[in-house]
C-alpha atoms as a PDB file:
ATOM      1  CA  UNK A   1     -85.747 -20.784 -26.910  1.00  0.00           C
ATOM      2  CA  UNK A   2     -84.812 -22.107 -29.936  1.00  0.00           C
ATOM      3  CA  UNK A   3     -82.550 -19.010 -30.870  1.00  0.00           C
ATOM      4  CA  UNK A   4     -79.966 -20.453 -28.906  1.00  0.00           C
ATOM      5  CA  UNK A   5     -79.111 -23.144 -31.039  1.00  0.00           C
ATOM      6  CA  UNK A   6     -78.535 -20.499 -33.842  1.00  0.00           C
ATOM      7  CA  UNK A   7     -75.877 -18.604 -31.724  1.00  0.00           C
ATOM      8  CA  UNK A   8     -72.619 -19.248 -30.568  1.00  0.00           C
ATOM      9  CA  UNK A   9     -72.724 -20.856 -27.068  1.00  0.00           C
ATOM     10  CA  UNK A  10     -70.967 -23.680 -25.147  1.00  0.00           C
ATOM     11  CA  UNK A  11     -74.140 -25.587 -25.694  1.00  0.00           C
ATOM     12  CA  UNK A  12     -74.589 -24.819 -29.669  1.00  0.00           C
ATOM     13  CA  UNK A  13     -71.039 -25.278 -30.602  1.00  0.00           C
ATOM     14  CA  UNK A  14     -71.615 -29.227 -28.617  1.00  0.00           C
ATOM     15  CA  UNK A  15     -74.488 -29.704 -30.267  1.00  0.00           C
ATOM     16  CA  UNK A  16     -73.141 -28.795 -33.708  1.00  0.00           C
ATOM     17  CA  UNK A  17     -70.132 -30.930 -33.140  1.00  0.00           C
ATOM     18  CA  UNK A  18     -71.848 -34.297 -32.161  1.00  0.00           C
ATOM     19  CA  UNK A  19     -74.245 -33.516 -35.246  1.00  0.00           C
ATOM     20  CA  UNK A  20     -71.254 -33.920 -37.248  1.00  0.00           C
ATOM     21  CA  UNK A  21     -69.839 -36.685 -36.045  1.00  0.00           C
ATOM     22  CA  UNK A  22     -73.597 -38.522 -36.157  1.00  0.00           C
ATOM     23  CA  UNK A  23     -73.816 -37.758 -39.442  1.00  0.00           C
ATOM     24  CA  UNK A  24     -70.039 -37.911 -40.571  1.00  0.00           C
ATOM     25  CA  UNK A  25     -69.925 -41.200 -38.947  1.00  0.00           C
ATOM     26  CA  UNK A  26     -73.090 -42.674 -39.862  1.00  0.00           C
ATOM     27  CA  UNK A  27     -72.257 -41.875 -43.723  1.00  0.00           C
ATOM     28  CA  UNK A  28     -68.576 -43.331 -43.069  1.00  0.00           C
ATOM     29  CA  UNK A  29     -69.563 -46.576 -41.064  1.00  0.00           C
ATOM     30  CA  UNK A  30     -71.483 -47.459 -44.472  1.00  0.00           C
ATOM     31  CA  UNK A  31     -68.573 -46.939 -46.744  1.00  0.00           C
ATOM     32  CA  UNK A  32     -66.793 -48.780 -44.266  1.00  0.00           C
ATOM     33  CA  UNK A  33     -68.926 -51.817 -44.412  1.00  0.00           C
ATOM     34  CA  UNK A  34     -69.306 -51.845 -48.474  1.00  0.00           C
ATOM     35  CA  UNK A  35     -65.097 -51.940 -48.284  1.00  0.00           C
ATOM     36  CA  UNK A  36     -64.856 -48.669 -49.923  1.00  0.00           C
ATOM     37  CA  UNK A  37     -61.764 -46.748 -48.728  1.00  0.00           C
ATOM     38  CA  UNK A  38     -62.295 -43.075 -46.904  1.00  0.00           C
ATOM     39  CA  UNK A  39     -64.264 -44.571 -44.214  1.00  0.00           C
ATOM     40  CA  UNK A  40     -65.495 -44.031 -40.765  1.00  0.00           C
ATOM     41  CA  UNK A  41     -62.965 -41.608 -38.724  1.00  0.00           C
ATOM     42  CA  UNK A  42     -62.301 -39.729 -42.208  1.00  0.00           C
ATOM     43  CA  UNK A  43     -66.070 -38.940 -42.966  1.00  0.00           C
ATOM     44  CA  UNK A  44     -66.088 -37.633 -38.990  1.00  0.00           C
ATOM     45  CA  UNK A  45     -63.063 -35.609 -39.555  1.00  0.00           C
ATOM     46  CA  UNK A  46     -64.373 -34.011 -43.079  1.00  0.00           C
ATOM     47  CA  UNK A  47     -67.548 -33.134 -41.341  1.00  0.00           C
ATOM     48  CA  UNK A  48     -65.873 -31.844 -37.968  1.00  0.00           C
ATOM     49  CA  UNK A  49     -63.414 -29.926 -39.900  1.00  0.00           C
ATOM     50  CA  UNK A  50     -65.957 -27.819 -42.430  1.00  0.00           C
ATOM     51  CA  UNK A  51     -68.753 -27.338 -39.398  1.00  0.00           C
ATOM     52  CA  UNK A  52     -65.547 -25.750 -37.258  1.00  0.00           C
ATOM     53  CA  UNK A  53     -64.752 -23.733 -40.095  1.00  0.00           C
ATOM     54  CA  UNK A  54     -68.355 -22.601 -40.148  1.00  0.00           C
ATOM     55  CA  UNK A  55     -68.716 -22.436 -36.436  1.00  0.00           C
ATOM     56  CA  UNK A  56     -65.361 -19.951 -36.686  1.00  0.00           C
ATOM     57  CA  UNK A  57     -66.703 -17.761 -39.752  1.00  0.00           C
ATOM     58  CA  UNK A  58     -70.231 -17.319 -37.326  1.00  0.00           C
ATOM     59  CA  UNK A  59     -67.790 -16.536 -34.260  1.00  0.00           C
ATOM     60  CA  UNK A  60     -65.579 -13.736 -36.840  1.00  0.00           C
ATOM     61  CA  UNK A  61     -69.294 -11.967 -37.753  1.00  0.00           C
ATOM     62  CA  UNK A  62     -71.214 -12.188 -34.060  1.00  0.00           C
ATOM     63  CA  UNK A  63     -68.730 -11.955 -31.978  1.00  0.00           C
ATOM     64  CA  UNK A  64     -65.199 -10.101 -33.263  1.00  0.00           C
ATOM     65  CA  UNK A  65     -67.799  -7.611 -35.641  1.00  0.00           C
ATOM     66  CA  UNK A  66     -66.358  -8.972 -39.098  1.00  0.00           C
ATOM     67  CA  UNK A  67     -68.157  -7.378 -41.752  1.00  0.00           C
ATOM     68  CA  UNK A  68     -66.109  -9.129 -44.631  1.00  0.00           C
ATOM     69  CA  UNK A  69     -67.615 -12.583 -47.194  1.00  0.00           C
ATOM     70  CA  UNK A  70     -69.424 -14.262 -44.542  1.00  0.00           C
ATOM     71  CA  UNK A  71     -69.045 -17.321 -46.781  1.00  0.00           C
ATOM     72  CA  UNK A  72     -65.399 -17.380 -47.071  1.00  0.00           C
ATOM     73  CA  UNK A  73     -63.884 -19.614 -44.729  1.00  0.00           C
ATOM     74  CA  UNK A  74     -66.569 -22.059 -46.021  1.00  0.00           C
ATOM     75  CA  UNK A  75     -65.951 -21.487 -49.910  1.00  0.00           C
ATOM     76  CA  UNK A  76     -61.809 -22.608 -49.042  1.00  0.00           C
ATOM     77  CA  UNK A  77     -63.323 -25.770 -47.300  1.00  0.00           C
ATOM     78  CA  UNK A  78     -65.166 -26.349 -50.483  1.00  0.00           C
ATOM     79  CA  UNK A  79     -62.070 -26.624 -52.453  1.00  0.00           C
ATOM     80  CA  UNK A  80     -59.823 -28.044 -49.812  1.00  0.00           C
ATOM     81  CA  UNK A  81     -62.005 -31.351 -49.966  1.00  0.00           C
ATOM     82  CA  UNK A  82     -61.589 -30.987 -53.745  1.00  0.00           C
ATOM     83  CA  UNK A  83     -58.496 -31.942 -53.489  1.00  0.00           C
ATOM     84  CA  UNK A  84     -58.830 -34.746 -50.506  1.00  0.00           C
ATOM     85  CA  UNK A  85     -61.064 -36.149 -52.954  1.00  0.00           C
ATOM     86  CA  UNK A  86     -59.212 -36.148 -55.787  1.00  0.00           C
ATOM     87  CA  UNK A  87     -56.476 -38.519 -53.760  1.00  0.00           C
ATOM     88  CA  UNK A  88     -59.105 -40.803 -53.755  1.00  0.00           C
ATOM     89  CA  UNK A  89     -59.864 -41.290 -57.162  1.00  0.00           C
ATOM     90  CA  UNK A  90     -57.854 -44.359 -59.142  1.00  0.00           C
ATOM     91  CA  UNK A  91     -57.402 -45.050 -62.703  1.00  0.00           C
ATOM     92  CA  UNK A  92     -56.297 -49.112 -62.674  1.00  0.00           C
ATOM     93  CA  UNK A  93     -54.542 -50.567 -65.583  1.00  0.00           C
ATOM     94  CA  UNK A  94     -57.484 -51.565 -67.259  1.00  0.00           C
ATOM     95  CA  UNK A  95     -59.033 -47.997 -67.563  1.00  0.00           C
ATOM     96  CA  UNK A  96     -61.367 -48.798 -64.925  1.00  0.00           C
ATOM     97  CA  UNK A  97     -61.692 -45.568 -62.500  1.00  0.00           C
ATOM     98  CA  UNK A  98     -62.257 -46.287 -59.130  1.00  0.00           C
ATOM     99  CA  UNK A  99     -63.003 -43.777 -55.769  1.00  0.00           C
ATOM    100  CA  UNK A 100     -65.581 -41.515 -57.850  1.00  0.00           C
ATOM    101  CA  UNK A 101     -68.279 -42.394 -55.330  1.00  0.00           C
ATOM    102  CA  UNK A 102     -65.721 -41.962 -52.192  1.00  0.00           C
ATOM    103  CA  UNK A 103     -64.494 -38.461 -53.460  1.00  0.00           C
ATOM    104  CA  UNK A 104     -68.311 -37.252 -54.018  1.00  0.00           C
ATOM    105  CA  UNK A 105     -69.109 -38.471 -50.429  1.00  0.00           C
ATOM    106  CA  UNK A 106     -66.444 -36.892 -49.248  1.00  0.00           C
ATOM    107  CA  UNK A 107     -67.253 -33.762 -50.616  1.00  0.00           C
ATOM    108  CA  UNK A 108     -71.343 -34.219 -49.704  1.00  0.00           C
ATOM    109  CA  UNK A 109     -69.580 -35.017 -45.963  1.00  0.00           C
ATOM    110  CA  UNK A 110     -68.181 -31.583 -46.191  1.00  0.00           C
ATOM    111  CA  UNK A 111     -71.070 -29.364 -47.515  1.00  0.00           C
ATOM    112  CA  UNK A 112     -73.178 -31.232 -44.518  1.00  0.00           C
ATOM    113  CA  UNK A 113     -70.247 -30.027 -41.897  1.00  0.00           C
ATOM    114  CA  UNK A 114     -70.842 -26.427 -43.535  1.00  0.00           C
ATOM    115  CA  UNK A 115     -74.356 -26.483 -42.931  1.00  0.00           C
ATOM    116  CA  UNK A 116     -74.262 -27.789 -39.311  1.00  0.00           C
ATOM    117  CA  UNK A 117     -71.658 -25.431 -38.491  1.00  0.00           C
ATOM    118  CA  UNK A 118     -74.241 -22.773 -39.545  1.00  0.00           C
ATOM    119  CA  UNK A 119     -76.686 -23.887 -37.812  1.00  0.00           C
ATOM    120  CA  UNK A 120     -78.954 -25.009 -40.665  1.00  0.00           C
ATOM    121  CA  UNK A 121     -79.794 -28.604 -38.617  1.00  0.00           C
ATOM    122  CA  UNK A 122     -82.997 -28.896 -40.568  1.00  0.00           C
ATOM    123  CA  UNK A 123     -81.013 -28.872 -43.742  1.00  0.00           C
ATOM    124  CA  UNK A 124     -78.290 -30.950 -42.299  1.00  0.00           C
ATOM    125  CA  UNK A 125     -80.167 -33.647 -40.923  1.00  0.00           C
ATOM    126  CA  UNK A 126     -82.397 -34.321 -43.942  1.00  0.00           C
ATOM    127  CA  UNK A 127     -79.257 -34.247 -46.580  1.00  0.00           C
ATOM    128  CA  UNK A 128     -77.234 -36.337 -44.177  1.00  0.00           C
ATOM    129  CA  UNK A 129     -80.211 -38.834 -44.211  1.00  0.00           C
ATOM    130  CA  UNK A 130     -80.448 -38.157 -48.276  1.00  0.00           C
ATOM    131  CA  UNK A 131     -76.685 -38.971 -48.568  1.00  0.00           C
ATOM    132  CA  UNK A 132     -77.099 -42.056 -46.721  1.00  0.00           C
ATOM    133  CA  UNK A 133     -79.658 -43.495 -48.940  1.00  0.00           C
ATOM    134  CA  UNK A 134     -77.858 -42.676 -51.950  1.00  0.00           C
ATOM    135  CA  UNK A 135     -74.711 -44.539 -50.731  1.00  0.00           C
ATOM    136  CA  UNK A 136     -76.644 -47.623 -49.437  1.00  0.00           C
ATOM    137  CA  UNK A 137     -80.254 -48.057 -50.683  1.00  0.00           C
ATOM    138  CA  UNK A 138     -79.376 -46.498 -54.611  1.00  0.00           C
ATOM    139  CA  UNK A 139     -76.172 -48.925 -54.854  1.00  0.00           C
ATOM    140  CA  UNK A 140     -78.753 -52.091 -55.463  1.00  0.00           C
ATOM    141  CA  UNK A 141     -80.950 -49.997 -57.713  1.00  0.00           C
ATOM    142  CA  UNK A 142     -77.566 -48.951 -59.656  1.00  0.00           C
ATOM    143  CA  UNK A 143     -76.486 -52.583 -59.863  1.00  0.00           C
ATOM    144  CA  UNK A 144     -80.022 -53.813 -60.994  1.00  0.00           C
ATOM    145  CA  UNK A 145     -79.715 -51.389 -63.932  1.00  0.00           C
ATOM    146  CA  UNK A 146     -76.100 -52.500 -64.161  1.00  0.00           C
ATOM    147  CA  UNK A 147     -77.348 -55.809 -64.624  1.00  0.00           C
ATOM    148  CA  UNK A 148     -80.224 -55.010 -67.551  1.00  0.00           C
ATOM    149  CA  UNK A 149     -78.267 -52.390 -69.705  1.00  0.00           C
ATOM    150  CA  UNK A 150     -77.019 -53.948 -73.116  1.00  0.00           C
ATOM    151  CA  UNK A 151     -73.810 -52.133 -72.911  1.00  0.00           C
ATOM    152  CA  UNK A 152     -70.655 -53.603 -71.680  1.00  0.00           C
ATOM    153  CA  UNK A 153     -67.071 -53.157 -71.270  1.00  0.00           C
ATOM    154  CA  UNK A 154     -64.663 -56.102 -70.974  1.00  0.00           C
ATOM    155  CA  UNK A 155     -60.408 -56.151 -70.350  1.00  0.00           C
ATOM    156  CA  UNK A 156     -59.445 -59.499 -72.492  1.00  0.00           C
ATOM    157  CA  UNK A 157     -55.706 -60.513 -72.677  1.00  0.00           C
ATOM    158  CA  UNK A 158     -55.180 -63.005 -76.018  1.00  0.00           C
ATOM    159  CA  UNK A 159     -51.571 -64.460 -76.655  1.00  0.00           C
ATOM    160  CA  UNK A 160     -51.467 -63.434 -79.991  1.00  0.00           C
ATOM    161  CA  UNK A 161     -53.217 -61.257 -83.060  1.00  0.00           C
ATOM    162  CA  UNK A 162     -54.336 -64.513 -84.310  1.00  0.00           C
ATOM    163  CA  UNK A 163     -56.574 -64.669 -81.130  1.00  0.00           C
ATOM    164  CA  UNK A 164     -57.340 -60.855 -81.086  1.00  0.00           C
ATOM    165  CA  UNK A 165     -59.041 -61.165 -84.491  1.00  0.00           C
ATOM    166  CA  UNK A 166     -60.715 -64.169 -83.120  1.00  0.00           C
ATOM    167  CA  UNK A 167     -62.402 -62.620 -80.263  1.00  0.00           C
ATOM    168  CA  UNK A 168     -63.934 -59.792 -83.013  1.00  0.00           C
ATOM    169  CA  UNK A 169     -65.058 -62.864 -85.022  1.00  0.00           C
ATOM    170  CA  UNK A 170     -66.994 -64.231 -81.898  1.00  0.00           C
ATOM    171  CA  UNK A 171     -68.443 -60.958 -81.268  1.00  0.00           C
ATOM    172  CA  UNK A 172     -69.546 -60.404 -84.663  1.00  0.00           C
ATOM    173  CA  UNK A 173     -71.321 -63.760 -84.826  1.00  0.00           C
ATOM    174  CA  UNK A 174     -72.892 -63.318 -81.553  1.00  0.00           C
ATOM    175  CA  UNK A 175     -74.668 -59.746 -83.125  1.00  0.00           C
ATOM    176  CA  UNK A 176     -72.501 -57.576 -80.672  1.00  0.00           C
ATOM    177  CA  UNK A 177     -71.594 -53.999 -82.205  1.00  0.00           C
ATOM    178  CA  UNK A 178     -68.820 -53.281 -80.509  1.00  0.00           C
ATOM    179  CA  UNK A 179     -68.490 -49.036 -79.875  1.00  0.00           C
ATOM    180  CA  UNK A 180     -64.794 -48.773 -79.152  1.00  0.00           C
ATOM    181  CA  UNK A 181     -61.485 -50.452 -78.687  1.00  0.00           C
ATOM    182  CA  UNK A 182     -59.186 -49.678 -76.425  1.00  0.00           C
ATOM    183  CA  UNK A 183     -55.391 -51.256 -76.901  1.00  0.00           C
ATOM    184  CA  UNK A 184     -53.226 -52.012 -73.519  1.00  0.00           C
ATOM    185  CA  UNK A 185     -50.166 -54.547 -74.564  1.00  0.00           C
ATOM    186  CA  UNK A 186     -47.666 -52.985 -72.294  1.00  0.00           C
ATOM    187  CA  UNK A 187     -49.617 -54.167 -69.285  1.00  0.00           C
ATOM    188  CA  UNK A 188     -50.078 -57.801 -70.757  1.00  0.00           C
ATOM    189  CA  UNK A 189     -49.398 -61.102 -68.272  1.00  0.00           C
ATOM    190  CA  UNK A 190     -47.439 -62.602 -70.655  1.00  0.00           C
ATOM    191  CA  UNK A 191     -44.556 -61.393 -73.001  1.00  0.00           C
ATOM    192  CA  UNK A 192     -45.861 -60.416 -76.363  1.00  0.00           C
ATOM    193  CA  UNK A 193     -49.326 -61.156 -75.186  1.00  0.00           C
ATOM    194  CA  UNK A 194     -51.713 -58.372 -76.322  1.00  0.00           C
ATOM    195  CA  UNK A 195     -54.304 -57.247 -74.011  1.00  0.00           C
ATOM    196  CA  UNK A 196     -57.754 -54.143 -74.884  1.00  0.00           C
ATOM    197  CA  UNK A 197     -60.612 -53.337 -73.706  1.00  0.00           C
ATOM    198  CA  UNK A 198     -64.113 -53.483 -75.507  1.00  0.00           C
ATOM    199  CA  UNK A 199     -67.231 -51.678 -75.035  1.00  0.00           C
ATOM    200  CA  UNK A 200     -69.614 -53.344 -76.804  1.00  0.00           C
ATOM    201  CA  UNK A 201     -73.832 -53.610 -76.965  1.00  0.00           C
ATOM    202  CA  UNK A 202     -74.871 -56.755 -77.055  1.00  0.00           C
ATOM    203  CA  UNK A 203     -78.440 -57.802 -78.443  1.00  0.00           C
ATOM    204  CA  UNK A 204     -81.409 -58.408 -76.686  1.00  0.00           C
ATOM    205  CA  UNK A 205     -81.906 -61.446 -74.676  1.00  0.00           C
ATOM    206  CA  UNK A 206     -78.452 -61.821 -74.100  1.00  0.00           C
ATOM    207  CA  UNK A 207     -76.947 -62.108 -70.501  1.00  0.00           C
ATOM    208  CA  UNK A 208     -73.539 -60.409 -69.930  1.00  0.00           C
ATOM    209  CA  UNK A 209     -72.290 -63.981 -68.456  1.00  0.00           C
ATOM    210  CA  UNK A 210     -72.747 -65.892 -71.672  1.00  0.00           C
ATOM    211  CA  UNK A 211     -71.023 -63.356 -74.048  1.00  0.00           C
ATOM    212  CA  UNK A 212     -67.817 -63.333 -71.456  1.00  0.00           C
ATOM    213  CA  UNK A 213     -68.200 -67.395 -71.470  1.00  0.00           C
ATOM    214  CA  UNK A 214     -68.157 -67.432 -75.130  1.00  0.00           C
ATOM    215  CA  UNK A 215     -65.203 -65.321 -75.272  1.00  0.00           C
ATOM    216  CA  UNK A 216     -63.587 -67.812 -72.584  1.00  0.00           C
ATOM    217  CA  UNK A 217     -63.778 -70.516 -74.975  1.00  0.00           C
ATOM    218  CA  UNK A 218     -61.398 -68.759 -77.826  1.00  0.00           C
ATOM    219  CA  UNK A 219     -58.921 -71.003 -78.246  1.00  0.00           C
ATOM    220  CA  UNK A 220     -55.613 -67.836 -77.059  1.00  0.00           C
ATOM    221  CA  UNK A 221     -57.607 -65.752 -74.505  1.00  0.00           C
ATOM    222  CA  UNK A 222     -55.874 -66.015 -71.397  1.00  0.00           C
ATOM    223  CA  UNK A 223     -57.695 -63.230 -68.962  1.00  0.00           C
ATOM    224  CA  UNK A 224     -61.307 -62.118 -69.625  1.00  0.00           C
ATOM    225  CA  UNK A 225     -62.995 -59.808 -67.143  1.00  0.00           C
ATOM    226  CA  UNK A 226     -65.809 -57.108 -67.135  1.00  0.00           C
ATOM    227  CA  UNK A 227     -64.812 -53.438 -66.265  1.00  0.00           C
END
């Protein structure tokens, strides 16, 4: 009985397609809701598109005879949503990348589309629930250890080097060791107007929101922000 869903027939190849657009869908409705871009219809279509492949590569060995890579037509899927994801990805002005997350889902969309287009539902089902988890339920765990680390990076804009030195000053006397310095005038607000990017450690005991207020309060600083 259960053979059936492993071959191709009118009623496998449904089932395989709705699987995929349950589980594309489910895993784009939640970017969708978090704002992220890639959402809803382009998970679906990611995870229709690699189970057809599969669904065609099965079809070329049962059915035509093909006695070639059995895995082929899946490997090119592999790398074609490389390169979807990469379109995704954003550097900002401020060295802050953005579309990481979307491009890996993306990607995880497509491996799940492989493996329903198999006929590995099992496998499907549970990684498609595993994916969904790590999108939604991991994100607060992520920004709770956001939240604790010690380390941060912050874009500040000053009007002058007379206020660039300043902000150092501050950090120095508020026991931050700052790791690295990152210089980004030619995107400034203002004319002449100098504006970086620190990563820094701060000391213990010390909440993010109070080392960016302090830095607020140099007398110059016209744009503070964490990255």
């Amino acid at each position: 009985m259960l053979e059936m869903f492993h071959e191709i027939t009118i009623t496998s190849i449904i089932i395989r397609l709705a699987l995929a657009i349950l589980i594309g869908g489910a895993i784009g409705l939640q970017r969708n809701i978090t704002n992220h871009p890639a959402g809803f219809r382009t998970y679906i279509l990611v995870c229709l598109g690699s189970t057809m492949a599969m669904l065609t590569n099965q079809y070329m060995c049962d059915v035509l005879g093909y006695e070639g890579d059995v895995g082929r037509l899946g490997a090119q899927v592999i790398t074609g949503v490389g390169f979807l994801g990469v379109g995704t990805i954003l550097v900002t002005v401020r060295q802050k990348v953005k579309g990481l997350t979307t491009a890996a889902g993306l990607w995880a969309s497509a491996c799940l589309g492989l493996a329903v287009g198999i006929g590995f539902y099992e496998g499907a089902i549970l990684g498609g629930l595993a994916v969904y988890l790590s999108l939604s339920a991991l994100e607060y765990l992520e920004k709770v250890v956001n939240r604790h680390s010690r380390n941060i990076s912050i874009y500040v804009e000053v009007e002058n080097v007379r206020s660039f030195k300043a902000v150092f000053r501050k950090l120095d006397d508020l026991n931050c060791h700052v790791n690295e310095t990152d210089l980004n005038a030619k995107e400034a607000f203002i004319p002449g107007g100098i504006g970086f990017i620190l990563s820094t450690k701060m000391p213990k005991n010390v909440k993010k929101k109070s080392i960016i207020s302090d830095l607020e309060e140099i007398d110059g600083v016209i744009f503070i922000d964490e990255i």
